[in-house]
PDB file of N, CA and C in Angstrom:
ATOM      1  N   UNK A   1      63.802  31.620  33.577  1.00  0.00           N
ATOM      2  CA  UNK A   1      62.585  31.360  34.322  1.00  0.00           C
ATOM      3  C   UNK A   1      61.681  30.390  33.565  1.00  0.00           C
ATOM      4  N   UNK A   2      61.428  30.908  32.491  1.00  0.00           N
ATOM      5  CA  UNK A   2      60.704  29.517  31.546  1.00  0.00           C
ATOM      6  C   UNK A   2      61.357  28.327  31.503  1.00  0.00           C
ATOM      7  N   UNK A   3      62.385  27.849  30.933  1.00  0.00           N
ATOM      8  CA  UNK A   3      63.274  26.869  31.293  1.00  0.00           C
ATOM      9  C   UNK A   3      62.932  26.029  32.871  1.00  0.00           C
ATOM     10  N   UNK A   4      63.201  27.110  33.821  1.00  0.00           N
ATOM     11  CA  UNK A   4      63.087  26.372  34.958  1.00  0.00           C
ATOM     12  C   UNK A   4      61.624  25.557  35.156  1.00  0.00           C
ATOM     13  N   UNK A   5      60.415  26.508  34.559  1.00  0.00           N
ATOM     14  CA  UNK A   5      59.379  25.732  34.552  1.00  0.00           C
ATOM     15  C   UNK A   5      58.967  24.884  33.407  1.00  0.00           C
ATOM     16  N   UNK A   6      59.434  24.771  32.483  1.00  0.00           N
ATOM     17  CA  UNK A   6      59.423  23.667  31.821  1.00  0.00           C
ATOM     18  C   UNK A   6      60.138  22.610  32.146  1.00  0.00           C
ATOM     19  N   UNK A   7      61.422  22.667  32.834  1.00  0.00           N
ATOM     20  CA  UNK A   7      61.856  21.458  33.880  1.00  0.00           C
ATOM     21  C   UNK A   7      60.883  20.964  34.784  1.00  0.00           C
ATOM     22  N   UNK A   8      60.868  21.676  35.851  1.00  0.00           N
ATOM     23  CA  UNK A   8      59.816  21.424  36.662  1.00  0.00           C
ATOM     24  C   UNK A   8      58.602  20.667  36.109  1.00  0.00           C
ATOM     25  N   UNK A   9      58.336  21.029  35.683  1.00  0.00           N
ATOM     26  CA  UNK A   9      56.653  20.306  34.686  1.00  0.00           C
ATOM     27  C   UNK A   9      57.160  18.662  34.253  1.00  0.00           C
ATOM     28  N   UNK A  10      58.126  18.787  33.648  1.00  0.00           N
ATOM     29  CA  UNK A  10      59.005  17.613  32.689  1.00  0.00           C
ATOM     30  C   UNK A  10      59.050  16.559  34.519  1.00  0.00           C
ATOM     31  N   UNK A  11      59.820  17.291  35.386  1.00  0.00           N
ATOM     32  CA  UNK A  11      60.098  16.503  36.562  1.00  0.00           C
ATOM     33  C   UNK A  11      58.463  15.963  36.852  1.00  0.00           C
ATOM     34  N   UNK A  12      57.427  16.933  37.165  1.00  0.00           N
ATOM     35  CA  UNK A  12      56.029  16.415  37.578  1.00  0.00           C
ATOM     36  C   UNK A  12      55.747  15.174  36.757  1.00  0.00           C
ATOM     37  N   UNK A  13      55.948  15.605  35.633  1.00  0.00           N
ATOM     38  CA  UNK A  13      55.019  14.437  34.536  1.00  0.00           C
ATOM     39  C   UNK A  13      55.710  13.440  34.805  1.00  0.00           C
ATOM     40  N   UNK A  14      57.200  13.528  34.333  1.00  0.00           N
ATOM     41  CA  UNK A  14      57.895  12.166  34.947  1.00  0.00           C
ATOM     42  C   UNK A  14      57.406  11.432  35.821  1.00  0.00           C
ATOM     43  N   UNK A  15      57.193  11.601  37.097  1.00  0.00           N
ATOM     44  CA  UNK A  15      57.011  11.125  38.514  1.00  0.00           C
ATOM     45  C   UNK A  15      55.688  10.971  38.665  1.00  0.00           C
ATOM     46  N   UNK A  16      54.894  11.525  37.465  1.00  0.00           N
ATOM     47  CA  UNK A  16      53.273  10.847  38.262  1.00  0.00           C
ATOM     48  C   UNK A  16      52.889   9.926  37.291  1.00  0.00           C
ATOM     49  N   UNK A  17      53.824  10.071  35.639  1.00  0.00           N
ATOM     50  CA  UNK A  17      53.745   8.529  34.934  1.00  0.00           C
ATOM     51  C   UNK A  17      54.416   7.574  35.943  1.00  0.00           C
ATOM     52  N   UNK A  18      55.613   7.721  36.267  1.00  0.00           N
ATOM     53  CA  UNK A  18      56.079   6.421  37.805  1.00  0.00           C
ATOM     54  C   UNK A  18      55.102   6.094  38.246  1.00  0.00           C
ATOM     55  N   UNK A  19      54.763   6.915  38.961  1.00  0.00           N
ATOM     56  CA  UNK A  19      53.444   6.718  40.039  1.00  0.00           C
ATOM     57  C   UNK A  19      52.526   5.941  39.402  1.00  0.00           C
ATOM     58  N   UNK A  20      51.848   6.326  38.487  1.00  0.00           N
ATOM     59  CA  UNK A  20      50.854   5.472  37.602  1.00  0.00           C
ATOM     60  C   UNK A  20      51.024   4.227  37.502  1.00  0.00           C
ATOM     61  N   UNK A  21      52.458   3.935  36.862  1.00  0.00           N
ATOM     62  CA  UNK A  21      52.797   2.692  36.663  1.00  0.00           C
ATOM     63  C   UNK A  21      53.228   1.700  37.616  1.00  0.00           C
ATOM     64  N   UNK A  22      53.018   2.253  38.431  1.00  0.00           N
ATOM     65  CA  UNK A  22      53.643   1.554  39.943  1.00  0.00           C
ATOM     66  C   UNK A  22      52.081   0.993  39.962  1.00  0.00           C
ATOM     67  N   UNK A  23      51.388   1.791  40.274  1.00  0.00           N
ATOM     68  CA  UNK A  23      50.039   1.747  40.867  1.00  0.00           C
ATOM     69  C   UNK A  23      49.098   0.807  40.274  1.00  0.00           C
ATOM     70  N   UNK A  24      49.292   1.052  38.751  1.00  0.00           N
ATOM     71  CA  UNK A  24      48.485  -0.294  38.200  1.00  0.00           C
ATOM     72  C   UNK A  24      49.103  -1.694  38.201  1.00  0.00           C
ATOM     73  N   UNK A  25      50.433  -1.797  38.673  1.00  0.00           N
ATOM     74  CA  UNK A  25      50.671  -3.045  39.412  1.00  0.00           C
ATOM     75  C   UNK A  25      50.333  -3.500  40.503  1.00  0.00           C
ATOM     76  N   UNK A  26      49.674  -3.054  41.236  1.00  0.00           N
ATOM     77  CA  UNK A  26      49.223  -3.374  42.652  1.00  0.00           C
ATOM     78  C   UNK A  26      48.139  -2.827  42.888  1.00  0.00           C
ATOM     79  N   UNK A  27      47.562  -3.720  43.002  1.00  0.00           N
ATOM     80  CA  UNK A  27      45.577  -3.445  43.457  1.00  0.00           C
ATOM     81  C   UNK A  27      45.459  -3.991  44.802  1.00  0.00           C
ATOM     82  N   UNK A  28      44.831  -2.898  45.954  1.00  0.00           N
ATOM     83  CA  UNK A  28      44.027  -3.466  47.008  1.00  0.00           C
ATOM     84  C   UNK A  28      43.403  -4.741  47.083  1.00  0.00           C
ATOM     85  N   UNK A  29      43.035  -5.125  48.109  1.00  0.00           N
ATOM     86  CA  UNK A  29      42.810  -6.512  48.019  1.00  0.00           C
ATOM     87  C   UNK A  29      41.395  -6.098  47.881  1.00  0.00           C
ATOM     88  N   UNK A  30      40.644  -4.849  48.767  1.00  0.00           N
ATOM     89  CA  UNK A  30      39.562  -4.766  49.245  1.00  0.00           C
ATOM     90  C   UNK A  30      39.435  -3.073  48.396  1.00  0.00           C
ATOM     91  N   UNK A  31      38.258  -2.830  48.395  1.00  0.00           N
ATOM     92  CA  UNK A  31      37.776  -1.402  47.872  1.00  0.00           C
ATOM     93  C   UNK A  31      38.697  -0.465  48.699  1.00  0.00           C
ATOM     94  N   UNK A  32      39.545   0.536  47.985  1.00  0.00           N
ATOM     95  CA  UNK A  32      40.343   1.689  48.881  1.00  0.00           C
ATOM     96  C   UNK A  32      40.285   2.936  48.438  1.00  0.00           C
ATOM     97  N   UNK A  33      39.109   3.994  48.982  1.00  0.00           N
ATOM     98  CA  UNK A  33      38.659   4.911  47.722  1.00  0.00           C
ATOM     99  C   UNK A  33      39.920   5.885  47.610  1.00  0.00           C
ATOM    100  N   UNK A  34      40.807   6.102  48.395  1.00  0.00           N
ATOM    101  CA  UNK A  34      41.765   7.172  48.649  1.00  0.00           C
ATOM    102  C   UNK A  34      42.510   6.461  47.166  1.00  0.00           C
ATOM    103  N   UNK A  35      43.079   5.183  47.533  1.00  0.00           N
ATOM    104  CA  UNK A  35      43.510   4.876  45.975  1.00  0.00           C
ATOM    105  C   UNK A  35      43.032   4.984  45.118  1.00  0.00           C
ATOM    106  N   UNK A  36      41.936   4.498  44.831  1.00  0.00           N
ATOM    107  CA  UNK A  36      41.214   4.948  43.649  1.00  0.00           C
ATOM    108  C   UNK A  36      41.496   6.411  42.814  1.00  0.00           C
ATOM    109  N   UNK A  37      41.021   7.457  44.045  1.00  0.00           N
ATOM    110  CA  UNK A  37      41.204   9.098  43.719  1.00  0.00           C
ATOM    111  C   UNK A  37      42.382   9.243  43.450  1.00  0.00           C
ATOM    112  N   UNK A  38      43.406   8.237  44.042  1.00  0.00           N
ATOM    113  CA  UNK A  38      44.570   8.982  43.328  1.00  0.00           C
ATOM    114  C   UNK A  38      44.973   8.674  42.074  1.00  0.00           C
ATOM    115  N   UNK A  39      44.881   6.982  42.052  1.00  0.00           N
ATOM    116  CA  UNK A  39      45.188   6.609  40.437  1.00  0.00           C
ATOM    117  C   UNK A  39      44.407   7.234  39.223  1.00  0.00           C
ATOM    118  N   UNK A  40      42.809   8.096  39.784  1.00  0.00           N
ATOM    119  CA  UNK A  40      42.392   8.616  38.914  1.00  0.00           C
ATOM    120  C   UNK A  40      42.478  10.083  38.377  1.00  0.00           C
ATOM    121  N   UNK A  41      43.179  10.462  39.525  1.00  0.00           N
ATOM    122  CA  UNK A  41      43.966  11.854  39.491  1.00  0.00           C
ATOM    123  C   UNK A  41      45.428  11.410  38.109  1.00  0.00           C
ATOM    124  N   UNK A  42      46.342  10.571  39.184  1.00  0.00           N
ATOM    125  CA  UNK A  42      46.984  10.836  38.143  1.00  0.00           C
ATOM    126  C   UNK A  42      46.472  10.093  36.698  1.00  0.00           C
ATOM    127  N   UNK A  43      46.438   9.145  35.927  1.00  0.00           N
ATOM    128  CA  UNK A  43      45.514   8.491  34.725  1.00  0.00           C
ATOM    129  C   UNK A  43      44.520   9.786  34.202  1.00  0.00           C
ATOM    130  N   UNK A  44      44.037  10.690  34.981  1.00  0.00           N
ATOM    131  CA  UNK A  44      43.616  12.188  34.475  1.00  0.00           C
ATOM    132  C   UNK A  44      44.495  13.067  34.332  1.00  0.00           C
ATOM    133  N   UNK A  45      45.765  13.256  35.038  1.00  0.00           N
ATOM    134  CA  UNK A  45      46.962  13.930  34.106  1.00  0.00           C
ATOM    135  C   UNK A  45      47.945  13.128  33.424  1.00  0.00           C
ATOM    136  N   UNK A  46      48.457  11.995  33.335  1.00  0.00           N
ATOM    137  CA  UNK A  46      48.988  11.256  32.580  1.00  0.00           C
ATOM    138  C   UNK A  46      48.750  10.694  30.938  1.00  0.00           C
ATOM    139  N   UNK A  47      47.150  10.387  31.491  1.00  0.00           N
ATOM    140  CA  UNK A  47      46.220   9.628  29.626  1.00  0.00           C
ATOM    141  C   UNK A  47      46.744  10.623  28.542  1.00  0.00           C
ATOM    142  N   UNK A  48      46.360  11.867  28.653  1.00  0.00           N
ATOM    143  CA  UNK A  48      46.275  12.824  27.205  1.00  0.00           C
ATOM    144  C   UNK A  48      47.799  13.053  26.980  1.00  0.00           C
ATOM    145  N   UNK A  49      48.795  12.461  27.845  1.00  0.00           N
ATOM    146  CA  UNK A  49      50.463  12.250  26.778  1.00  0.00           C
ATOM    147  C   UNK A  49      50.354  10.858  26.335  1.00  0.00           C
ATOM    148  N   UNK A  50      49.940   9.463  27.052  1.00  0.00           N
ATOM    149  CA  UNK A  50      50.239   7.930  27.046  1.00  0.00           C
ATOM    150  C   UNK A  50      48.894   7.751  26.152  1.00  0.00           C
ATOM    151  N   UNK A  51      47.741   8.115  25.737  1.00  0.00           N
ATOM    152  CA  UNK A  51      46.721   7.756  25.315  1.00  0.00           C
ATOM    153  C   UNK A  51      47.301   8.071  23.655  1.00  0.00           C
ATOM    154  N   UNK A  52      47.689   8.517  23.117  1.00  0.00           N
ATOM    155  CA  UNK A  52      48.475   9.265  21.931  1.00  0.00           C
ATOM    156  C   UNK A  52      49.756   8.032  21.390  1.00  0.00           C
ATOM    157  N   UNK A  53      50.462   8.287  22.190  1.00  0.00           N
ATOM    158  CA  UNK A  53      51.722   7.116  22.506  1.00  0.00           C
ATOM    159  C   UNK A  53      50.581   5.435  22.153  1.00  0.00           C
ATOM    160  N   UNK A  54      50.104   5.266  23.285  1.00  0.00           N
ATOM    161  CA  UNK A  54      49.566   3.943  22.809  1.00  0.00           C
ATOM    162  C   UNK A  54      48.727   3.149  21.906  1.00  0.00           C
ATOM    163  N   UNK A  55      48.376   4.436  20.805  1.00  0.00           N
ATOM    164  CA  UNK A  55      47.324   4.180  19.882  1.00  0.00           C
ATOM    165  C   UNK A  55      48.630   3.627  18.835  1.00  0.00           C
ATOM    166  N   UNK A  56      49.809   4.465  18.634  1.00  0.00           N
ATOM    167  CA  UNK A  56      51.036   4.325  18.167  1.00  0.00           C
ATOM    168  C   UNK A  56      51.921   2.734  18.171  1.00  0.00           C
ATOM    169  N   UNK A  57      52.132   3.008  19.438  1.00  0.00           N
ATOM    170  CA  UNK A  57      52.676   1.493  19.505  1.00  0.00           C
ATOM    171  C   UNK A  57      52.273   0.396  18.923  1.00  0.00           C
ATOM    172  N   UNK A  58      52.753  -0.682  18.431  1.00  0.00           N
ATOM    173  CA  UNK A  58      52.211  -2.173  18.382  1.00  0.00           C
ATOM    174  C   UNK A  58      51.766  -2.640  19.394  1.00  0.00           C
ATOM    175  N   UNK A  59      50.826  -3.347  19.783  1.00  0.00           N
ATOM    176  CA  UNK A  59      50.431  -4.022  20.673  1.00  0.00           C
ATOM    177  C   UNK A  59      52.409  -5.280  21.174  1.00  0.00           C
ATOM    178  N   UNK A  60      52.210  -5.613  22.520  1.00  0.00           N
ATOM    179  CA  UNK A  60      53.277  -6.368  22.563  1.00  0.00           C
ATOM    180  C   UNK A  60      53.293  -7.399  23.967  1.00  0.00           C
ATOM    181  N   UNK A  61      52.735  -7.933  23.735  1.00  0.00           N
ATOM    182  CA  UNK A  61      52.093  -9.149  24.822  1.00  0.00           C
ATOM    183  C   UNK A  61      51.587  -8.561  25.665  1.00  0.00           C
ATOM    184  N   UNK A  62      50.624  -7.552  25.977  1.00  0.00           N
ATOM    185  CA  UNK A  62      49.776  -6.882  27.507  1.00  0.00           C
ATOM    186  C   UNK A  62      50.674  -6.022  27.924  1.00  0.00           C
ATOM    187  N   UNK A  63      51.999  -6.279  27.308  1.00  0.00           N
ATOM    188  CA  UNK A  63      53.013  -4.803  28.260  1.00  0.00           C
ATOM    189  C   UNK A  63      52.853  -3.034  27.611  1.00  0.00           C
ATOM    190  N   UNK A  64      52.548  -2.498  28.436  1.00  0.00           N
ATOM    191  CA  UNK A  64      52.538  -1.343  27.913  1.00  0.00           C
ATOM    192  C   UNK A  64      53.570  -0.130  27.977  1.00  0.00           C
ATOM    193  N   UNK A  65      54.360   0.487  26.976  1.00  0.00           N
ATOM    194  CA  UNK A  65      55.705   0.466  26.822  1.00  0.00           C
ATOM    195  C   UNK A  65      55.307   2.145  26.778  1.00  0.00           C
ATOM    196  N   UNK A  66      54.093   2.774  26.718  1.00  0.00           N
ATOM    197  CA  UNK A  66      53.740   4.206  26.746  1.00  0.00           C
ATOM    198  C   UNK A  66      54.446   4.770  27.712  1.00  0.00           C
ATOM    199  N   UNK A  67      54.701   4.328  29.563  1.00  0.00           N
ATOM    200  CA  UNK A  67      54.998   5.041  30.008  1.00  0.00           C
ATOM    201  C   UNK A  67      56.783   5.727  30.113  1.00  0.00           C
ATOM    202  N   UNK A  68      57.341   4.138  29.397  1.00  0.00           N
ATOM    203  CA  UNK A  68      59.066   4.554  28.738  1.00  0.00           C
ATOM    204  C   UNK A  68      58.686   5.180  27.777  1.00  0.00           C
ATOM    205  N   UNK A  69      58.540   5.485  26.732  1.00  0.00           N
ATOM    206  CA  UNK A  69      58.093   6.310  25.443  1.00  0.00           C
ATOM    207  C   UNK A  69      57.740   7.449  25.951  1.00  0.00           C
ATOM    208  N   UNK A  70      57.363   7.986  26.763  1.00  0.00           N
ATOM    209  CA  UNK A  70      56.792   9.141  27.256  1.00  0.00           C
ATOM    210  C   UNK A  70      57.562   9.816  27.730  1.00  0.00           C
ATOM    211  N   UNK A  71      58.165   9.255  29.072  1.00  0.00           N
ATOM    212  CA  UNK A  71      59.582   9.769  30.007  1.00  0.00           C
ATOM    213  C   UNK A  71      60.428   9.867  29.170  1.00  0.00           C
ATOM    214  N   UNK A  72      60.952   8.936  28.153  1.00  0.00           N
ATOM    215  CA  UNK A  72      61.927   9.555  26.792  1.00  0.00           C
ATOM    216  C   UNK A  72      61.861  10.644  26.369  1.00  0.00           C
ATOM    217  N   UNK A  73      60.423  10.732  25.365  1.00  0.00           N
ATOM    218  CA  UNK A  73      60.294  12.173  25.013  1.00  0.00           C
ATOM    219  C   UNK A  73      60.317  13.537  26.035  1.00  0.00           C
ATOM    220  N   UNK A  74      59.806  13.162  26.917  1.00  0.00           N
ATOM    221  CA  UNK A  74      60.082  14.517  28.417  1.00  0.00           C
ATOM    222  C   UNK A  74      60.964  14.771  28.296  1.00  0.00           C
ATOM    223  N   UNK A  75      62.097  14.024  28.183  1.00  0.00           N
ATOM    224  CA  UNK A  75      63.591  13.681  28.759  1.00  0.00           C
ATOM    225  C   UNK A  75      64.233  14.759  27.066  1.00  0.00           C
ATOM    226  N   UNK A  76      63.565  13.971  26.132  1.00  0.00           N
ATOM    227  CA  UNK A  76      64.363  14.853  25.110  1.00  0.00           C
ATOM    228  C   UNK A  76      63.944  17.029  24.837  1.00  0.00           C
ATOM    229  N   UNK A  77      62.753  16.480  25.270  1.00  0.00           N
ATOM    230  CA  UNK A  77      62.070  18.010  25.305  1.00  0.00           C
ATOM    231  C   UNK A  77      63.173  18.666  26.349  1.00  0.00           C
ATOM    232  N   UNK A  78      63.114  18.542  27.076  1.00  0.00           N
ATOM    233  CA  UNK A  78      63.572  18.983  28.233  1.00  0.00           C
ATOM    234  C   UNK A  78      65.598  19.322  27.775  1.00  0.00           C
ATOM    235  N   UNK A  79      65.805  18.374  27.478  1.00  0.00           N
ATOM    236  CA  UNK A  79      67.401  18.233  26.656  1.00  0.00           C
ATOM    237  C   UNK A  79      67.609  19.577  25.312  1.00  0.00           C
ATOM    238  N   UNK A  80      66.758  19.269  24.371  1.00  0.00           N
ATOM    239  CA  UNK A  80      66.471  19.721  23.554  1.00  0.00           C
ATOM    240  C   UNK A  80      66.004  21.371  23.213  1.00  0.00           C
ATOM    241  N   UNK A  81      64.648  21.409  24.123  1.00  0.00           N
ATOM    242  CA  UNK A  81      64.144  22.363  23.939  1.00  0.00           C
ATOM    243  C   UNK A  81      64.250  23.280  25.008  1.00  0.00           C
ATOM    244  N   UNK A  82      64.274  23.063  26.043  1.00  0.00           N
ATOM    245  CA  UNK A  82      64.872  23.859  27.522  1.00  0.00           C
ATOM    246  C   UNK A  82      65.418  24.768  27.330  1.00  0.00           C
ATOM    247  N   UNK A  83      67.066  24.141  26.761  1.00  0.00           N
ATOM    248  CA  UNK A  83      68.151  25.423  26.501  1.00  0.00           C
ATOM    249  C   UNK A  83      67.574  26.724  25.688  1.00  0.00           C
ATOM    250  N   UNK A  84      66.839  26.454  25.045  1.00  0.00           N
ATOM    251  CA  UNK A  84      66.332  27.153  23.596  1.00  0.00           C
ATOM    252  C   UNK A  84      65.780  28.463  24.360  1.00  0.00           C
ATOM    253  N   UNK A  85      65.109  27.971  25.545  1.00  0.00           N
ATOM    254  CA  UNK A  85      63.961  28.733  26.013  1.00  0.00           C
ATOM    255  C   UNK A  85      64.983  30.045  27.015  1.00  0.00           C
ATOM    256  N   UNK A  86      64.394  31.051  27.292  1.00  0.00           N
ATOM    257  CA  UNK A  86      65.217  32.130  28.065  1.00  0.00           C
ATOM    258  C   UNK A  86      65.286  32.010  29.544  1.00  0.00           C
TER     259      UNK A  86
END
């Protein structure tokens, strides 16, 4: 049961760093508050794993490489530490 929800969680985080990163590629042309709330929803559950990560990194021409670095580590937690769990 723990396992399963530490997957689960690992799957959420995954998919709303995607989301994030999708999202700050593409801006409205015009004010869209529904977007807004959401990119700030997720960037409010995403920052406190990628905000950590990107102090870390080298800077590397404007690309920001936090949200692969992140999904990695999920990916290894999840590999790693999952089984462990009951």
């Amino acid at each position: 049961m723990v396992r399963d929800t530490v997957g689960l969680l690992v799957d959420v985080m995954v998919w709303a760093i995607i989301a994030q990163a999708l999202m700050s590629w593409f801006r409205p042309r015009s004010y869209n508050r529904t977007y807004y709330r959401v990119l700030r929803f997720l960037q409010g559950a995403t920052d406190p794993l990628l905000e950590p990560i990107r102090r870390l990194l080298p800077a590397s021409g404007g690309l920001d490489f936090s949200p692969l670095v992140a999904i990695v580590l999920l990916q290894l937690l999840r590999s790693v530490v999952a089984p462990l769990l009951p």
